[in-house]
N, C-alpha and C. Protein backbone atom coordinates (compact mmCIF):
# COMPACT_ATOMS: atom_id res chain seq x y z
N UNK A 1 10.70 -5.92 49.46
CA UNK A 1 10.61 -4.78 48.59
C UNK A 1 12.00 -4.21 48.50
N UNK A 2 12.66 -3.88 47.65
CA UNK A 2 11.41 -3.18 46.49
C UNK A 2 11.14 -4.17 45.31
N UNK A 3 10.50 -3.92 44.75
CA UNK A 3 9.92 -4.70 43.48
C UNK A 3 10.19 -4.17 41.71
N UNK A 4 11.00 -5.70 41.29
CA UNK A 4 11.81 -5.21 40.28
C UNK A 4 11.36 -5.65 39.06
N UNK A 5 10.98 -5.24 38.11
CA UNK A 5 9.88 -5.33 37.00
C UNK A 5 11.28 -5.52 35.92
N UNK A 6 11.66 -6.52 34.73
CA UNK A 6 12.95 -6.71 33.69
C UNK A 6 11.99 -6.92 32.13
N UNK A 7 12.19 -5.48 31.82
CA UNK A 7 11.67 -5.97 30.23
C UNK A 7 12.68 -6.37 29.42
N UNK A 8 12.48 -7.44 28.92
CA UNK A 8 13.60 -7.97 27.84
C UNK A 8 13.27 -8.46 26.40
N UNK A 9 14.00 -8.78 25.54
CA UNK A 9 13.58 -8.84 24.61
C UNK A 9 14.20 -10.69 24.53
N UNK A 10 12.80 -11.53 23.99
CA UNK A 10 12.94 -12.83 24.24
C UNK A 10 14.51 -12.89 23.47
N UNK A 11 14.99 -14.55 24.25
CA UNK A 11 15.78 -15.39 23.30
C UNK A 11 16.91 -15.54 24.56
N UNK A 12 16.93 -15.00 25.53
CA UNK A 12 17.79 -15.26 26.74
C UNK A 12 17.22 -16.54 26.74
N UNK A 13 18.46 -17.47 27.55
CA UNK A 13 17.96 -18.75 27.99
C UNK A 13 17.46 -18.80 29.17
N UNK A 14 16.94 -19.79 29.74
CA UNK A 14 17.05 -19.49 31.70
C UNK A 14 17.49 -19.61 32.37
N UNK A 15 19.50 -20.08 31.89
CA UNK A 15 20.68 -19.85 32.89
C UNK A 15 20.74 -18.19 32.82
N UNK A 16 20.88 -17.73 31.95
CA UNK A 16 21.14 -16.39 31.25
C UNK A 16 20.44 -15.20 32.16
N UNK A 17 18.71 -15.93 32.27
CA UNK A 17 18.05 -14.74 32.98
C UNK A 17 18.16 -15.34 34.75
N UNK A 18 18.57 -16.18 35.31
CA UNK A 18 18.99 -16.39 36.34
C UNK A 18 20.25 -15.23 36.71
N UNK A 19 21.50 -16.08 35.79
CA UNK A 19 22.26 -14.93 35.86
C UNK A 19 22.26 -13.52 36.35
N UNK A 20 21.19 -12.98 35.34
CA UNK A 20 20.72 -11.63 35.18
C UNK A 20 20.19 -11.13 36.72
N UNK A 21 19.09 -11.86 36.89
CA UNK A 21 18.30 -11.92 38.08
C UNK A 21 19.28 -11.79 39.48
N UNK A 22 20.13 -12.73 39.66
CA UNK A 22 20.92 -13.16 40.62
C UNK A 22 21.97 -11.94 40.63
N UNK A 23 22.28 -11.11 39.59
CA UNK A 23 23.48 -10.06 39.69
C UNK A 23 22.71 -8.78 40.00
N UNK A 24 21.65 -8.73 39.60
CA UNK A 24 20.86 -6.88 39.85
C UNK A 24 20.23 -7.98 41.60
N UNK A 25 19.89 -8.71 41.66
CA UNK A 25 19.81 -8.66 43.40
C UNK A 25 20.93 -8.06 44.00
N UNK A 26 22.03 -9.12 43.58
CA UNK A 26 23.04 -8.95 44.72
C UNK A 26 23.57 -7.08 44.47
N UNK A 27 22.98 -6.77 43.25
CA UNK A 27 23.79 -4.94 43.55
C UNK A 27 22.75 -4.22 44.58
N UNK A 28 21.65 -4.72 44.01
CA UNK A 28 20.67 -4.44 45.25
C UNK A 28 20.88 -4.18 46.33
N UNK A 29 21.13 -5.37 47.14
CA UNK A 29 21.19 -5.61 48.23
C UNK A 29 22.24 -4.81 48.59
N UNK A 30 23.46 -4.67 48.07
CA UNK A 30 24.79 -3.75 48.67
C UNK A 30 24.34 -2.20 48.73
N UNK A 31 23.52 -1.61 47.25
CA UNK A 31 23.11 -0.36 47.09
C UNK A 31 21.95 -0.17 48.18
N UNK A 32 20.99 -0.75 48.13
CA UNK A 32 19.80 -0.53 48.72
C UNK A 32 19.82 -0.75 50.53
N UNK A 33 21.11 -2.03 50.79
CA UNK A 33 20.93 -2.03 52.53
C UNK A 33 19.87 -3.22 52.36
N UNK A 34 19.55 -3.88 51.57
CA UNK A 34 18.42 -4.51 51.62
C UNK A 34 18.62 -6.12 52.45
N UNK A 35 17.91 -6.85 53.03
CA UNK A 35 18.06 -7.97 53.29
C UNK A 35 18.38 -9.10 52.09
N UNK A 36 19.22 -9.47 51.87
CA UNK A 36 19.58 -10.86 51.31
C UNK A 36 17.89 -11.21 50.92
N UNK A 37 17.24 -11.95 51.51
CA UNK A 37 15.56 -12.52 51.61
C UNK A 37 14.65 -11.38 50.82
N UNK A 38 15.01 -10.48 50.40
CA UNK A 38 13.92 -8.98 50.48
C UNK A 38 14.17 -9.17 48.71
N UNK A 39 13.62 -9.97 48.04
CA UNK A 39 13.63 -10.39 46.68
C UNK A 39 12.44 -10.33 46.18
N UNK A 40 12.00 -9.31 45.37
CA UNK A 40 10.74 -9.49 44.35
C UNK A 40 11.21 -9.13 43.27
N UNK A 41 11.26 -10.08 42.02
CA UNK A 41 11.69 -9.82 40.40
C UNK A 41 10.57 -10.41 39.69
N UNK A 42 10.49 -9.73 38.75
CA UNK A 42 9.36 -10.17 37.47
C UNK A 42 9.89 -10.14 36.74
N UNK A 43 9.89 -10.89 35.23
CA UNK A 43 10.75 -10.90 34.11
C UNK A 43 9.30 -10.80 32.93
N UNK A 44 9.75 -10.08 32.14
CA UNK A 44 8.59 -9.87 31.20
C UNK A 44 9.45 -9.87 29.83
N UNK A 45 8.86 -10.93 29.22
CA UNK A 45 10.06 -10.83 27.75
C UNK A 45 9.31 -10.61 26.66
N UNK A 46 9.58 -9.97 25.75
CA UNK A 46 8.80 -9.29 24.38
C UNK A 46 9.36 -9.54 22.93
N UNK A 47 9.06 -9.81 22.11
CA UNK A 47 9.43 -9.38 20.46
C UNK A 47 9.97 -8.24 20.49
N UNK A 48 10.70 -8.22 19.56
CA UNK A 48 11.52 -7.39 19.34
C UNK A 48 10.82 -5.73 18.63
N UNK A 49 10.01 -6.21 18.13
CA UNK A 49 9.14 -5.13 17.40
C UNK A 49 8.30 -4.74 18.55
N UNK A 50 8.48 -5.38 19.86
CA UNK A 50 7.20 -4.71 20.74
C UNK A 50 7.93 -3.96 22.11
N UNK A 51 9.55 -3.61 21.52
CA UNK A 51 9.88 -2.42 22.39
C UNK A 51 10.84 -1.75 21.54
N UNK A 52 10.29 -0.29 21.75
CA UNK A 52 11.20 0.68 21.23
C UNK A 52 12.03 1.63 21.84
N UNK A 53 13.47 1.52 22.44
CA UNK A 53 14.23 1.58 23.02
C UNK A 53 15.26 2.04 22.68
N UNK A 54 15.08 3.79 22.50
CA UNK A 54 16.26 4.57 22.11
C UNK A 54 16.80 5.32 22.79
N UNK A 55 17.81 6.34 22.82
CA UNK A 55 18.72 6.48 22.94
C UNK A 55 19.12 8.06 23.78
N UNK A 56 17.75 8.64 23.60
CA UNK A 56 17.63 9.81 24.12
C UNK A 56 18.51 11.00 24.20
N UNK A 57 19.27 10.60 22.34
CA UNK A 57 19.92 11.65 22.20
C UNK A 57 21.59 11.27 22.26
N UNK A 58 21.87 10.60 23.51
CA UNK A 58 22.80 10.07 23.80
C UNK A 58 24.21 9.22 22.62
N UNK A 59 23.67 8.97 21.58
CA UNK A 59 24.51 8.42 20.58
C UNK A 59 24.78 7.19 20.93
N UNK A 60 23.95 6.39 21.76
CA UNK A 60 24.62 4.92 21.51
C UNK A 60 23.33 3.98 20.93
N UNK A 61 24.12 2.66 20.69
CA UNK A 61 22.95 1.84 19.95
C UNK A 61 22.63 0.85 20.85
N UNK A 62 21.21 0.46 20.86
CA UNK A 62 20.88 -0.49 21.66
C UNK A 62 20.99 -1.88 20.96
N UNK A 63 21.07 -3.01 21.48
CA UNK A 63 21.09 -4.58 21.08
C UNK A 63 19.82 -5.03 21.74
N UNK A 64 20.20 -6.48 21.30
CA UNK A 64 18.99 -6.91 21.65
C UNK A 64 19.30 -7.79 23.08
N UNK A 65 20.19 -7.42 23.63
CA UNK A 65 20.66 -7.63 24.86
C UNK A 65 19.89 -6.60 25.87
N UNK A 66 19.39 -5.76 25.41
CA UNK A 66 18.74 -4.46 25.94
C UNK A 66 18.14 -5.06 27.37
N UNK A 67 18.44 -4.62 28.80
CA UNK A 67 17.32 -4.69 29.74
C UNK A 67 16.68 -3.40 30.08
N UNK A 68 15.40 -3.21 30.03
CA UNK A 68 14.82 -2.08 31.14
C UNK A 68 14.43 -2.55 32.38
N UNK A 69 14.91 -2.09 33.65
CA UNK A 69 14.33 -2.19 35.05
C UNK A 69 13.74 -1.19 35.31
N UNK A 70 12.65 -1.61 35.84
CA UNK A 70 12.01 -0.68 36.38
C UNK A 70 11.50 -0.85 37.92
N UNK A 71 11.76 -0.12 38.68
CA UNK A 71 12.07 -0.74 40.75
C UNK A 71 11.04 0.58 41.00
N UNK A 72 10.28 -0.07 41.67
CA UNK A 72 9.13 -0.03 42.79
C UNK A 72 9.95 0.50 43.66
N UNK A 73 10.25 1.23 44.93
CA UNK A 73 10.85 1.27 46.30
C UNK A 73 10.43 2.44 46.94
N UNK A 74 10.42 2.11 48.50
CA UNK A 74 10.77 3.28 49.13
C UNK A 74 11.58 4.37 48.94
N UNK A 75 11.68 5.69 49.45
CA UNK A 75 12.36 6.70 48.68
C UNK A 75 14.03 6.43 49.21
N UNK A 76 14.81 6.27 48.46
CA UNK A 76 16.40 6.48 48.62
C UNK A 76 16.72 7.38 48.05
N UNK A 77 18.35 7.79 49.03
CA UNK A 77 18.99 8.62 48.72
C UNK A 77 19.55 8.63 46.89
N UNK A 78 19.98 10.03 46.37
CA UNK A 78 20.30 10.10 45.44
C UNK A 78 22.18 9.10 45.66
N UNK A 79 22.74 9.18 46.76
CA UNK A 79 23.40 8.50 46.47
C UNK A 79 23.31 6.70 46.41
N UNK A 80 22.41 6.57 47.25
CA UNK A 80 22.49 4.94 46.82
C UNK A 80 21.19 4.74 45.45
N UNK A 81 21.13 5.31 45.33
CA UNK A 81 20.48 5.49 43.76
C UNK A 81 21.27 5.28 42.76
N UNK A 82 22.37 6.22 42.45
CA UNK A 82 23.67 6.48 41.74
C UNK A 82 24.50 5.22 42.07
N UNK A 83 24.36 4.41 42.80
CA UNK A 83 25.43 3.28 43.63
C UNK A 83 24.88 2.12 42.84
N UNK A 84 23.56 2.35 43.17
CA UNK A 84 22.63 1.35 42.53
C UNK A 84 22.99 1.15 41.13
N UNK A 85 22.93 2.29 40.30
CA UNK A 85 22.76 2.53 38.85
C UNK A 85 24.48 2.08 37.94
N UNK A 86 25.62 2.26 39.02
CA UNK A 86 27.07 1.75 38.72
C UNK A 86 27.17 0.49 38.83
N UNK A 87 26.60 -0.31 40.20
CA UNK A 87 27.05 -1.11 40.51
C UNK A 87 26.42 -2.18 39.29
N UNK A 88 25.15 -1.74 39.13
CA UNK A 88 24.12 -2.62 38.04
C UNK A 88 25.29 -3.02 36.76
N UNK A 89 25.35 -1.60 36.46
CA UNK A 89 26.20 -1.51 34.56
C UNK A 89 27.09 -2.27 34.77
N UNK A 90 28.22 -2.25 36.24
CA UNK A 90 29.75 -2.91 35.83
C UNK A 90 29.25 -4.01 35.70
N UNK A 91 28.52 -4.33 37.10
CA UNK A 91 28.52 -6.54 37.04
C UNK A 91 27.87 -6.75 35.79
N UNK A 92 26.68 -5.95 35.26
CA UNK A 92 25.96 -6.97 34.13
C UNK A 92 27.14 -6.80 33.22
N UNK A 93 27.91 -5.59 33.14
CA UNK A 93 29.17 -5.79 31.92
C UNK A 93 29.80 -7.00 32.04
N UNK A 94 30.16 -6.95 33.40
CA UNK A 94 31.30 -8.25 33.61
C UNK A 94 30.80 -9.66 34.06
N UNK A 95 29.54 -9.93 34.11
CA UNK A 95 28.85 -11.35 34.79
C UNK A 95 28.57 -11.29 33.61
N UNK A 96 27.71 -10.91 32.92
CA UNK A 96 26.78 -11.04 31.61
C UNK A 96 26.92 -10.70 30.76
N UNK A 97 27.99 -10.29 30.43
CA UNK A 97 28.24 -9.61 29.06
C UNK A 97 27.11 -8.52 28.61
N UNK A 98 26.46 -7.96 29.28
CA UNK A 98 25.38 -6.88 28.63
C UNK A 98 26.05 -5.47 28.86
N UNK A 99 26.00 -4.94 27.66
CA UNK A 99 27.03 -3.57 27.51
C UNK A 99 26.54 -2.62 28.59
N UNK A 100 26.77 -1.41 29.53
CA UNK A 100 26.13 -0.54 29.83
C UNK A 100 25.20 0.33 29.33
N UNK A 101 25.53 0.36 27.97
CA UNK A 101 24.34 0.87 27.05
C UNK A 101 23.20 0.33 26.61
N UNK A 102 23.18 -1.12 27.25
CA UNK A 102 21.81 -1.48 27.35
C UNK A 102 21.37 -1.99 28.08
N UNK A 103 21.66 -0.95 29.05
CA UNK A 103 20.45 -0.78 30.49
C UNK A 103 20.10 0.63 30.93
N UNK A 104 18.43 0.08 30.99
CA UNK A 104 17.94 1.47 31.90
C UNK A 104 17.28 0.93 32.58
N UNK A 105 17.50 2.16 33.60
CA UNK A 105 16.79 2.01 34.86
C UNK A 105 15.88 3.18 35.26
N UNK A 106 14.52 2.87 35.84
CA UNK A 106 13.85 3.75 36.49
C UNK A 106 13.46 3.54 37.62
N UNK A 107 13.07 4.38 38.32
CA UNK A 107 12.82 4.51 39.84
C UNK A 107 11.96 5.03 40.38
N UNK A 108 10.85 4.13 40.44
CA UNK A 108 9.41 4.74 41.41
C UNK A 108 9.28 4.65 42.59
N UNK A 109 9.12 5.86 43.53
CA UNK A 109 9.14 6.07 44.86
C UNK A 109 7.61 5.91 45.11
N UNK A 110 7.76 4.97 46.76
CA UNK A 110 6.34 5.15 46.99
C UNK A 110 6.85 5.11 48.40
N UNK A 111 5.34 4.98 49.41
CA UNK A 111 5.73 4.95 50.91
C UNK A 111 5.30 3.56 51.58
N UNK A 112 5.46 3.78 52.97
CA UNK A 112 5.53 2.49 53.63
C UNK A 112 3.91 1.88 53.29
N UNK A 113 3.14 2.92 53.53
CA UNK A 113 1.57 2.51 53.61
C UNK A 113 0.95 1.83 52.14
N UNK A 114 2.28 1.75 50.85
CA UNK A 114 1.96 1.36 50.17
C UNK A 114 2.23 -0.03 49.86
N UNK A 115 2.52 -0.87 50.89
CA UNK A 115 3.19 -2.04 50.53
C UNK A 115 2.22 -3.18 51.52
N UNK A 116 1.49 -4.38 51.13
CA UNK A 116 1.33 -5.39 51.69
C UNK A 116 1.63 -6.47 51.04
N UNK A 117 2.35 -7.54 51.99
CA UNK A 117 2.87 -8.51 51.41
C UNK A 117 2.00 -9.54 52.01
N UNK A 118 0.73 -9.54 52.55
CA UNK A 118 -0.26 -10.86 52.09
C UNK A 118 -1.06 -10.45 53.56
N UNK A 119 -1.60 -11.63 53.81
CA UNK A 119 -2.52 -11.34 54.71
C UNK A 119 -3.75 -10.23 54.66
N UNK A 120 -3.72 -9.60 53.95
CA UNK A 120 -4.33 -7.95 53.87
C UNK A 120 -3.84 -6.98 55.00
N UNK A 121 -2.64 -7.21 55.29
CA UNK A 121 -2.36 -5.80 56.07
C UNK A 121 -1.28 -5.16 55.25
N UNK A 122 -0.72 -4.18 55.84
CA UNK A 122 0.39 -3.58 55.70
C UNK A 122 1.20 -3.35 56.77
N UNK A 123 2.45 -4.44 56.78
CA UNK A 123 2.85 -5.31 57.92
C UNK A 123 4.22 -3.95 57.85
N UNK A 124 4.46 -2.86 57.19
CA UNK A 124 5.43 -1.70 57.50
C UNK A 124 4.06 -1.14 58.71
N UNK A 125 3.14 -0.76 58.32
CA UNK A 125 2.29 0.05 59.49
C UNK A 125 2.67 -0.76 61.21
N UNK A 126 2.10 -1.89 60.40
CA UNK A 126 1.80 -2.37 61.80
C UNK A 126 2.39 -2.75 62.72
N UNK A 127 4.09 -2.84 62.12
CA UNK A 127 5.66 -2.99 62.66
C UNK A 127 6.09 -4.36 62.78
N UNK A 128 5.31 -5.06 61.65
CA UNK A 128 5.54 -6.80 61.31
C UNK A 128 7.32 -6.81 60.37
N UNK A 129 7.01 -5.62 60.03
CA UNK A 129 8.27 -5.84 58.98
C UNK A 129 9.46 -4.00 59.62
């Protein structure tokens, strides 16, 4: 955990969303403290007409390079939040060519008791993890 949900808009290839995948881990992992191994990504890709993705005022234009993340996690600090949210924009600028203006990110906090990763327990309670 945490668990990282990528809406995109089809036509990436699957070096492209590797790429993608492989650069928001590794900011991850530096922002978050996270283990290297501690990887859950979902990629969900859409038509273009089936996300509407503006601007909130802000004055910039989105492409169709557009990612939304949206991360599942335990609660973090506002600064490795903010760490998180820099480190994301530069590399995808500079690994991937995806502008900073088309990425957002959101951030759902939950707690330990909310997480099982198989077995039916919740291996944070029980001090497996």
């Amino acid at each position: 955990m945490p668990l990282l949900r990528f809406d995109l808009i089809k036509g990436r290839t699957p070096a492209d969303i590797k790429k993608l995948l492989d650069t928001v881990h590794d900011a991850m992992v530096e922002a978050f403290d996270v283990p290297e191994s501690d990887r859950y990504q979902i990629v969900h890709q859409h038509e273009p007409y089936e996300m509407v993705v503006e601007d909130t005022g802000l004055g910039f234009k989105r492409t169709e390079q557009f990612v939304l993340l949206s991360i599942v996690s335990k609660k973090r600090t506002a600064i490795q939040k903010q760490l998180l949210y820099r480190l994301t924009a530069e590399r995808l600028a500079t690994i991937c060519g995806i502008a900073s203006t088309d990425l957002m990110i959101s951030i759902t906090e939950n707690e330990n008791t909310d997480w099982s990763f198989g077995l039916g327990e919740a291996q944070f309670i029980t001090g497996k993890l």
